[in-house]
Protein backbone atom coordinates (compact mmCIF):
# COMPACT_ATOMS: atom_id res chain seq x y z
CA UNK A 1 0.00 0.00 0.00
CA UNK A 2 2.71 2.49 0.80
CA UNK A 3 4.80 1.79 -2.39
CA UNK A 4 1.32 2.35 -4.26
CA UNK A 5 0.96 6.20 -2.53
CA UNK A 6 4.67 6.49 -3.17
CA UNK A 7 4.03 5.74 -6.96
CA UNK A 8 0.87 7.72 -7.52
CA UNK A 9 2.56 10.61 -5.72
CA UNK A 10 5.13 10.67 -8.35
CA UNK A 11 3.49 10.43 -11.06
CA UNK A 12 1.28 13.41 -9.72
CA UNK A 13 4.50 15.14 -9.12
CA UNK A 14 5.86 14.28 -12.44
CA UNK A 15 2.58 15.95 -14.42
CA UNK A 16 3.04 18.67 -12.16
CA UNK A 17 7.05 18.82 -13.02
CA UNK A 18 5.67 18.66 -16.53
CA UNK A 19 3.02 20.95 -16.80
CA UNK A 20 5.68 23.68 -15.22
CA UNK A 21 8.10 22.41 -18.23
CA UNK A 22 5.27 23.47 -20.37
CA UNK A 23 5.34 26.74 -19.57
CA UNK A 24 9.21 26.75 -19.48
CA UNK A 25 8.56 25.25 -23.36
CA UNK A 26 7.43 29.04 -23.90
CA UNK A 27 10.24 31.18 -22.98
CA UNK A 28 12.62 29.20 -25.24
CA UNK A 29 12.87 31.44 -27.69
CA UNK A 30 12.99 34.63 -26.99
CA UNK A 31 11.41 37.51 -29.79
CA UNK A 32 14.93 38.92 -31.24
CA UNK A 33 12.94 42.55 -31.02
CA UNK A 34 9.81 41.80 -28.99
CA UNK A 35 9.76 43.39 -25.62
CA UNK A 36 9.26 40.20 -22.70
CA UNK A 37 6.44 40.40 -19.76
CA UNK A 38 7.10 38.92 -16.53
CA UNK A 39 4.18 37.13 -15.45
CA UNK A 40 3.34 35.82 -12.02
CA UNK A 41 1.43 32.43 -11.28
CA UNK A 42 0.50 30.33 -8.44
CA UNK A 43 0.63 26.54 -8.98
CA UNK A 44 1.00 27.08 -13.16
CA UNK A 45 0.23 23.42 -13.55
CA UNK A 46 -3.57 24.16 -12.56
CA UNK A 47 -5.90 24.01 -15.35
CA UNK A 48 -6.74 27.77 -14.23
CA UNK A 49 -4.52 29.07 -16.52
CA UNK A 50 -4.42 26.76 -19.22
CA UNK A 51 -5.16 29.77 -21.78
CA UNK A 52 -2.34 31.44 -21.15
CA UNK A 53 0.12 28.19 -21.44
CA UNK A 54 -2.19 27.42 -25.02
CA UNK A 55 -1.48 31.11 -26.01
CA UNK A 56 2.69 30.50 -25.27
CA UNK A 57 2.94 26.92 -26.17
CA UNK A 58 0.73 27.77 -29.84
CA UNK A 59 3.16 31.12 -30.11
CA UNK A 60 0.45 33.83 -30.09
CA UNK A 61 1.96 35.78 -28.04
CA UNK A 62 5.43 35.48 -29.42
CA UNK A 63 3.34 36.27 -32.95
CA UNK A 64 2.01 39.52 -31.28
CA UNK A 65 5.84 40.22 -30.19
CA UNK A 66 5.78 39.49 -26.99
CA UNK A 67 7.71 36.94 -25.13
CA UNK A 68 6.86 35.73 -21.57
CA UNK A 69 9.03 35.00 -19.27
CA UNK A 70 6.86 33.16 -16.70
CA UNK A 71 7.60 33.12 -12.94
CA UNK A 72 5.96 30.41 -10.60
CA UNK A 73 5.33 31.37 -7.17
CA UNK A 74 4.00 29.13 -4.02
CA UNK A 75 0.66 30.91 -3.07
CA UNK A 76 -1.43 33.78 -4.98
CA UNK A 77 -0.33 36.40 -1.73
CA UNK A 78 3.78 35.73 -2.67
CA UNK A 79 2.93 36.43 -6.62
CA UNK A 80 1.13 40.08 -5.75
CA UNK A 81 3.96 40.79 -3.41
CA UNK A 82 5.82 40.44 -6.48
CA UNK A 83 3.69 42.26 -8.88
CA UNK A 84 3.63 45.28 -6.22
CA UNK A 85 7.81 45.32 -6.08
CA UNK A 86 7.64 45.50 -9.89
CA UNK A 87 9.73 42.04 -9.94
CA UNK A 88 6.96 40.57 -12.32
CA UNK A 89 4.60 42.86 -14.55
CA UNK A 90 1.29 40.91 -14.88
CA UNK A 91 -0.41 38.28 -12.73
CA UNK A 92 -2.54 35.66 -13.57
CA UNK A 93 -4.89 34.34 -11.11
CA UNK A 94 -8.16 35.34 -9.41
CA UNK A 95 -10.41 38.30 -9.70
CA UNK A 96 -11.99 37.80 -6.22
CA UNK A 97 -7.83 38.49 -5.28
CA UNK A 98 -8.15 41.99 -7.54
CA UNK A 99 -11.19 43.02 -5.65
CA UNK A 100 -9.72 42.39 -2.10
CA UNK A 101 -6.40 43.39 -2.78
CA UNK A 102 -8.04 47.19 -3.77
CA UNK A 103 -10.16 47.36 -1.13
CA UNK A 104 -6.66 46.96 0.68
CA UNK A 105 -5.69 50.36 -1.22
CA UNK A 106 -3.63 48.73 -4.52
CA UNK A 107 -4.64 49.65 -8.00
CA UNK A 108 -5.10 46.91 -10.03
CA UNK A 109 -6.84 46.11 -13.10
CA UNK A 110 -8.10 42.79 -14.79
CA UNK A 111 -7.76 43.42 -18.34
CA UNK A 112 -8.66 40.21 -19.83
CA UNK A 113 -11.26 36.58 -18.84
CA UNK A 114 -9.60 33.09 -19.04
CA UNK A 115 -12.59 31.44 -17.00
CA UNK A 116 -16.14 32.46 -16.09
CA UNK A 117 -16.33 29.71 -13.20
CA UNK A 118 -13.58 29.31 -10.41
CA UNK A 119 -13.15 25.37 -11.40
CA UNK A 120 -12.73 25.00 -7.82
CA UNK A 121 -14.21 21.65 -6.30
CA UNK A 122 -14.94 20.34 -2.39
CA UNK A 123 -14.12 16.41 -1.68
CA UNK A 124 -14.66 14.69 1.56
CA UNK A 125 -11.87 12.23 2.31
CA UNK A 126 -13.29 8.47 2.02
CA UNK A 127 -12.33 7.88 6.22
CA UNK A 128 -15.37 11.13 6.78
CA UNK A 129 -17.58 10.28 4.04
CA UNK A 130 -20.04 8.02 6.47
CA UNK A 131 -20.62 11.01 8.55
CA UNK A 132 -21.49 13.58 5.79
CA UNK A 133 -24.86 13.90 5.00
CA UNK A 134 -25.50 17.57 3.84
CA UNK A 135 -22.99 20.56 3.81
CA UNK A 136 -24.12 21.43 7.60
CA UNK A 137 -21.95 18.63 8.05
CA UNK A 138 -18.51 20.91 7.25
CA UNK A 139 -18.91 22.43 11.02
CA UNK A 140 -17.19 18.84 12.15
CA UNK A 141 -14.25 18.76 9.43
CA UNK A 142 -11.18 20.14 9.01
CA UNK A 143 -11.53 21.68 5.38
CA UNK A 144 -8.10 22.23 3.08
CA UNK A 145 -7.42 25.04 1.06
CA UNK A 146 -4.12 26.24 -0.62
CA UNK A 147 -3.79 28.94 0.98
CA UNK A 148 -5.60 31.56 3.56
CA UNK A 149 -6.91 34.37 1.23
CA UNK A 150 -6.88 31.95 -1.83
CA UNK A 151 -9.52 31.35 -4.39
CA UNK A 152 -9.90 28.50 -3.25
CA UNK A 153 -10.51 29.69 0.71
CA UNK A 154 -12.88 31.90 -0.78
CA UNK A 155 -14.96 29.53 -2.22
CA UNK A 156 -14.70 26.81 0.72
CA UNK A 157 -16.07 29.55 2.57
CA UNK A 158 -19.04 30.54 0.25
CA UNK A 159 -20.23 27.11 0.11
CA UNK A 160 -20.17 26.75 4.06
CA UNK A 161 -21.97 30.14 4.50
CA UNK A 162 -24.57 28.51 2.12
CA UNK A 163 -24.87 25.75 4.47
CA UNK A 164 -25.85 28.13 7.26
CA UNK A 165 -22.36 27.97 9.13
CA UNK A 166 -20.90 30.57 11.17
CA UNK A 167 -17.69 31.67 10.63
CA UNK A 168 -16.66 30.93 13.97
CA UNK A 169 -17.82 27.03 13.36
CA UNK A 170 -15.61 26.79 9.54
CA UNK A 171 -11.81 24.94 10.41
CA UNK A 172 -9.94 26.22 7.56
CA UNK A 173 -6.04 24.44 7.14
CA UNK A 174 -3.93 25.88 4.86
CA UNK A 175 -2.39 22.80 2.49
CA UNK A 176 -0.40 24.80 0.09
CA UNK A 177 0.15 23.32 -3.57
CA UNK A 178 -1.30 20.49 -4.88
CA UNK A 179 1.32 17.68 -3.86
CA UNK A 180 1.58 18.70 -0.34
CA UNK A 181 -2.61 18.86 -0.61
CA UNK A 182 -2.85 15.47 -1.77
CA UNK A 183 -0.57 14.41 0.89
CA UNK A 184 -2.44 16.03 4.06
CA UNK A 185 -5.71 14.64 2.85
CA UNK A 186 -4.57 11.19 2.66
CA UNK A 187 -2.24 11.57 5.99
CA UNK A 188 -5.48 12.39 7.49
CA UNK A 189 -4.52 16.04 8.30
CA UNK A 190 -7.39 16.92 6.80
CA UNK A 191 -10.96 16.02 6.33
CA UNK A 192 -11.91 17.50 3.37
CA UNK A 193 -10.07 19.54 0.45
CA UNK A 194 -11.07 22.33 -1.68
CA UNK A 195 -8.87 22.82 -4.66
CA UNK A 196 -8.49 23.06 -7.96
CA UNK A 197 -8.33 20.56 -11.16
CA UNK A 198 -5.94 18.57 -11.64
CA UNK A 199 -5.12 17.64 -8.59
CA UNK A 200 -9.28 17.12 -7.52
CA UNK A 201 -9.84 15.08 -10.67
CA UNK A 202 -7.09 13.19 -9.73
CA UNK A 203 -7.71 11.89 -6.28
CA UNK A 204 -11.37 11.50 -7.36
CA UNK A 205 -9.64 8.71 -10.06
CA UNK A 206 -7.33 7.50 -6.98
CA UNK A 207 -10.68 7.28 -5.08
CA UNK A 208 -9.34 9.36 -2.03
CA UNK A 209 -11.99 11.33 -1.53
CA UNK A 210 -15.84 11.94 -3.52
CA UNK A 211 -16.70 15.30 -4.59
CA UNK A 212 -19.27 17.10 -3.38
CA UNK A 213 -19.69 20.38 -4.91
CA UNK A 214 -18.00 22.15 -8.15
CA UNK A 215 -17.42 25.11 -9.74
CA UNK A 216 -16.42 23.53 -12.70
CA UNK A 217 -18.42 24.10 -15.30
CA UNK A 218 -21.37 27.04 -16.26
CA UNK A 219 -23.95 24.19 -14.93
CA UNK A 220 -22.47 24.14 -11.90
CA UNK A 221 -21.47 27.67 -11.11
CA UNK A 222 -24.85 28.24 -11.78
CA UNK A 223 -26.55 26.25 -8.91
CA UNK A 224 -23.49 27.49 -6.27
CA UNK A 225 -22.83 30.88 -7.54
CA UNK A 226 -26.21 31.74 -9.25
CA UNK A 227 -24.01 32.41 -12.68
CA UNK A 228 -21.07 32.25 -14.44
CA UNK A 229 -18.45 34.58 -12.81
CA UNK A 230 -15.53 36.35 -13.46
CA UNK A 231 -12.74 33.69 -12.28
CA UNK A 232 -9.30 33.31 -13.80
CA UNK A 233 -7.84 36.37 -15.55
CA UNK A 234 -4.71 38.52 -16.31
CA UNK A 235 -4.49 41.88 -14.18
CA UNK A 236 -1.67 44.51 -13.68
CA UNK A 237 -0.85 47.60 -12.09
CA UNK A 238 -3.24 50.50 -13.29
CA UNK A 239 -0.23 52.46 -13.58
CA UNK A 240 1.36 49.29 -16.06
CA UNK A 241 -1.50 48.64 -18.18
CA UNK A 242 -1.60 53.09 -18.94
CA UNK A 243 2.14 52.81 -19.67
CA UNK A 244 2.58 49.50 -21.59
CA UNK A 245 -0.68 49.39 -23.58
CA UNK A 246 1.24 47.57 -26.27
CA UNK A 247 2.57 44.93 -24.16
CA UNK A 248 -0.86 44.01 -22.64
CA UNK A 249 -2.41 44.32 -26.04
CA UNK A 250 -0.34 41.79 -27.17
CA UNK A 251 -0.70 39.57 -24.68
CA UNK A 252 -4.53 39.85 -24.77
CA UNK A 253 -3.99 39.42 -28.35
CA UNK A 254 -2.73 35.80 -28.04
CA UNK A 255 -4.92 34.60 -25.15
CA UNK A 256 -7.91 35.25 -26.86
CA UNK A 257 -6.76 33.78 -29.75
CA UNK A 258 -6.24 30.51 -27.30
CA UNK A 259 -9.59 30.82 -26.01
CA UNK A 260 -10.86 30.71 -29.68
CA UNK A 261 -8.49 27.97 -30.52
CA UNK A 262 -10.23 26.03 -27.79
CA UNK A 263 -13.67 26.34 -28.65
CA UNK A 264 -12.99 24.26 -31.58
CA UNK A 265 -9.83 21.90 -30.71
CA UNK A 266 -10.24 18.36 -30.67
CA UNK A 267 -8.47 15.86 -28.37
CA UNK A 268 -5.94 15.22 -30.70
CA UNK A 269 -4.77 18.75 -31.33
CA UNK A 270 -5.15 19.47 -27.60
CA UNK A 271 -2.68 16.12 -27.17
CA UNK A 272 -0.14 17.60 -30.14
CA UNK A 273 0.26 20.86 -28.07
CA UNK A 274 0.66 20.00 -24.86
CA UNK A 275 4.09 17.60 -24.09
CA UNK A 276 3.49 14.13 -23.85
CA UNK A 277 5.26 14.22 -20.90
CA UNK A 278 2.31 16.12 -19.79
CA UNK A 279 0.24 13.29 -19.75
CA UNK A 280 1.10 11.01 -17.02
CA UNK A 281 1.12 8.21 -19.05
CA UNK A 282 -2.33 8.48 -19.44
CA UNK A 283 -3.81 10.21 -22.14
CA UNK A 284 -7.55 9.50 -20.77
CA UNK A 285 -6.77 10.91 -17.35
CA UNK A 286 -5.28 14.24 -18.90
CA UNK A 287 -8.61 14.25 -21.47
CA UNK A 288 -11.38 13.83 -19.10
CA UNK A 289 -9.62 16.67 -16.92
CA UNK A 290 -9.74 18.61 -19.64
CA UNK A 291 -13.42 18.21 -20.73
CA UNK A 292 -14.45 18.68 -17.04
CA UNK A 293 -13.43 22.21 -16.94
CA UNK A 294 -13.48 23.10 -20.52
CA UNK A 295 -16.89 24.79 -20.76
CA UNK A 296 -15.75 26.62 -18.07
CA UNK A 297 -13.15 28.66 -20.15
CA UNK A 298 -14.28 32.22 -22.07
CA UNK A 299 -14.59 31.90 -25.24
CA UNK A 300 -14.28 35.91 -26.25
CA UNK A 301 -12.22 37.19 -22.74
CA UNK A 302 -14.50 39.85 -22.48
CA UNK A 303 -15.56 40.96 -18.82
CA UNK A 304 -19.87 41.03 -19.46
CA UNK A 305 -21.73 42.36 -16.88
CA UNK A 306 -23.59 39.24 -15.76
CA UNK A 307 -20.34 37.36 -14.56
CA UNK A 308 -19.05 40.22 -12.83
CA UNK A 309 -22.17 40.79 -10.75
CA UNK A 310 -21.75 37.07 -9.88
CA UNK A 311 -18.17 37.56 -9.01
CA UNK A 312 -19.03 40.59 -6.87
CA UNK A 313 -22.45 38.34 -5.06
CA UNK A 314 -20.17 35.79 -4.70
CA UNK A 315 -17.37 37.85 -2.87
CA UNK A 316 -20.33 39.71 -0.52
CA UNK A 317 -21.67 36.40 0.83
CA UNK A 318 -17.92 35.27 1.66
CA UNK A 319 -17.70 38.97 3.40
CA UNK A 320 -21.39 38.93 4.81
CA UNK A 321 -21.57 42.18 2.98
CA UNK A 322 -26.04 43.72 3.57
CA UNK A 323 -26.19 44.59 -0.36
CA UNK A 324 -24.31 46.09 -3.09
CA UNK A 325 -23.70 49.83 -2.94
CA UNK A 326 -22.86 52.73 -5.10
CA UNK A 327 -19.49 52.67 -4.01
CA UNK A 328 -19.01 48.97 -3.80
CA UNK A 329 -19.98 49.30 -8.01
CA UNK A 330 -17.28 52.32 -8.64
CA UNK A 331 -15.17 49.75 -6.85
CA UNK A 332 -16.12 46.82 -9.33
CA UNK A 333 -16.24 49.02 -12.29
CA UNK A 334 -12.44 50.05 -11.27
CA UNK A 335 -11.38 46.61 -11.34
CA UNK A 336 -11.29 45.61 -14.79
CA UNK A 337 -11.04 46.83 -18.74
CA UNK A 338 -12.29 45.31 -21.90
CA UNK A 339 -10.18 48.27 -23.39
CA UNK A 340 -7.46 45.48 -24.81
CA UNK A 341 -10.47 43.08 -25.70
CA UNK A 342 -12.43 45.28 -27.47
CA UNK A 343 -8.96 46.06 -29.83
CA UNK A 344 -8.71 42.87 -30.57
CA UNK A 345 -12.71 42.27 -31.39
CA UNK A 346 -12.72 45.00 -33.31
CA UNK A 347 -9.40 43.99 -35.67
CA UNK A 348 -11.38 40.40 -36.11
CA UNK A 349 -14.47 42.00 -37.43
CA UNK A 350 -12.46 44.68 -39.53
């Protein structure tokens, strides 16, 4: 039994030593006169910002003269801390993180959409699965999130609100990436784990734990969330996106070229672009991942005005804010541009 948890953990480790090669894949070669954009990520092997990794790996960004030079970072808080001391340029990750991180007095702006649902999950570890009956049931476990502040913290505590819990009654555990996740929930450190895909798809195949509630696709965001919302996206500086408008054009430029790319790619030109040694040995496992989360992705990268008044409901029940205000809108609206979109949308049509 141990040499079997040994093995599975590294082949888990492998895809996730593989997926970060992907992105490495990317920065190969360089744009002899293109400018290069630091970007900032949080676990890069999460299927979160597969767009971005499509738009490098297919060289849409490199064709818009950009190259990326992509910088991995443990947790979501060490990336902004990052993006603040100009090390890095852009971020990609959640827009939950833009709106608190402004209401902490920063000024940053979500230019463009890779995901309209947070392709989050919650499993309950197969030892506590007897007990639960119904998400009141969460008061008793010890739930596991990457980190405190994290989309996925956010969205562990939205569904236990739902559930009628009390802050005061929620046991969050911080579990960090998704190896050292897998590994607390199956040494028992914790009860149940809310993270993201591939590493939830992945003990669901290993039968460690049963899931009980997704945000993985539109469906599902739309019986948690009431809506798709805006999830996974690229966001800057204010100040960087007014001073390098050609840098995040062209990098808008390319990901929305992905996102159209993936509307109509099959599982063999998915398979072609991303490294075999991607795939775990197991071309199914990577595939069904895949179609779990894919109608979660934009297809246009435009922020519309339904899926950012989810995103914003979704952040006031986590907060236990009364109702929206004025100001909380001139906050929302000051979150995010189509401005680079729009270029781009218009060039297609022209």
């Amino acid at each position: 039994m141990g040499g079997a948890v040994r093995q599975t953990r590294r082949q888990f480790a492998g895809f996730c030593t593989s997926a970060g090669m992907m992105s490495a894949i990317g920065t190969c070669a360089a744009v002899p006169e293109g400018a290069k954009l630091r970007v900032g990520v949080s676990m890069r092997h999460s299927m979160v910002h597969l767009p971005l990794l499509l738009a490098d790996q297919l060289g849409y960004i490199r064709q818009a003269g950009v190259a990326l030079d992509w910088n991995d970072f443990d947790a979501g808080s060490l990336a902004h801390q990052a993006l603040q001391s100009g090390q890095i340029d852009i971020m990609s990750g959640a827009f939950e993180q833009v709106l608190d991180w402004n209401e902490q007095g920063h000024k940053l702006q979500a230019f463009v959409v890779q995901s309209r649902t947070p392709q989050i999950s919650l499993g309950i570890g197969l030892r506590q699965l007897p007990s639960f009956h119904s998400m009141a049931d969460l008061r008793r476990f010890r739930i596991g999130v990457s980190t405190l502040g994290s989309a996925s913290h956010s969205m562990a505590m939205v569904w236990c609100l739902q559930a009628g819990l009390n802050p005061s009654e929620i046991h969050i555990v911080e579990v960090g990436n998704m190896i050292s996740a897998m590994e607390a929930l199956r040494a028992g450190t914790v009860d149940a784990l809310c993270h993201m895909d591939p590493l939830m798809s992945w003990l669901e195949l290993k039968r460690d734990l049963r899931v009980v509630a997704d945000t993985r696709t539109v469906q599902s965001a739309q019986m948690w969330l009431g809506g798709a919302a805006v999830s996974s996206c690229l966001f800057a500086k204010s100040e960087f996106l007014a001073h390098k408008p050609e840098l995040i054009q062209g990098v808008t430029d390319g990901v929305v070229r992905a996102l159209r790319w993936l509307l109509t790619a099959g599982p063999t030109d998915v398979l072609k672009t991303v490294p075999a040694s991607a795939w775990m040995g197991d071309r199914a496992f990577y595939l069904a991942t895949l179609d779990k989360v894919r109608d979660s992705f934009s297809p246009d990268g435009v922020f519309t005005d339904e899926m950012l008044q989810t995103a914003w409901r979704s952040r006031a029940i986590r907060l236990g804010l009364p109702r929206i205000h004025a100001t909380d809108r001139a906050a929302l609206l000051a979150a995010f541009t189509n401005s680079a979109v729009t270029k781009n949308r218009k060039r297609s049509l022209a």
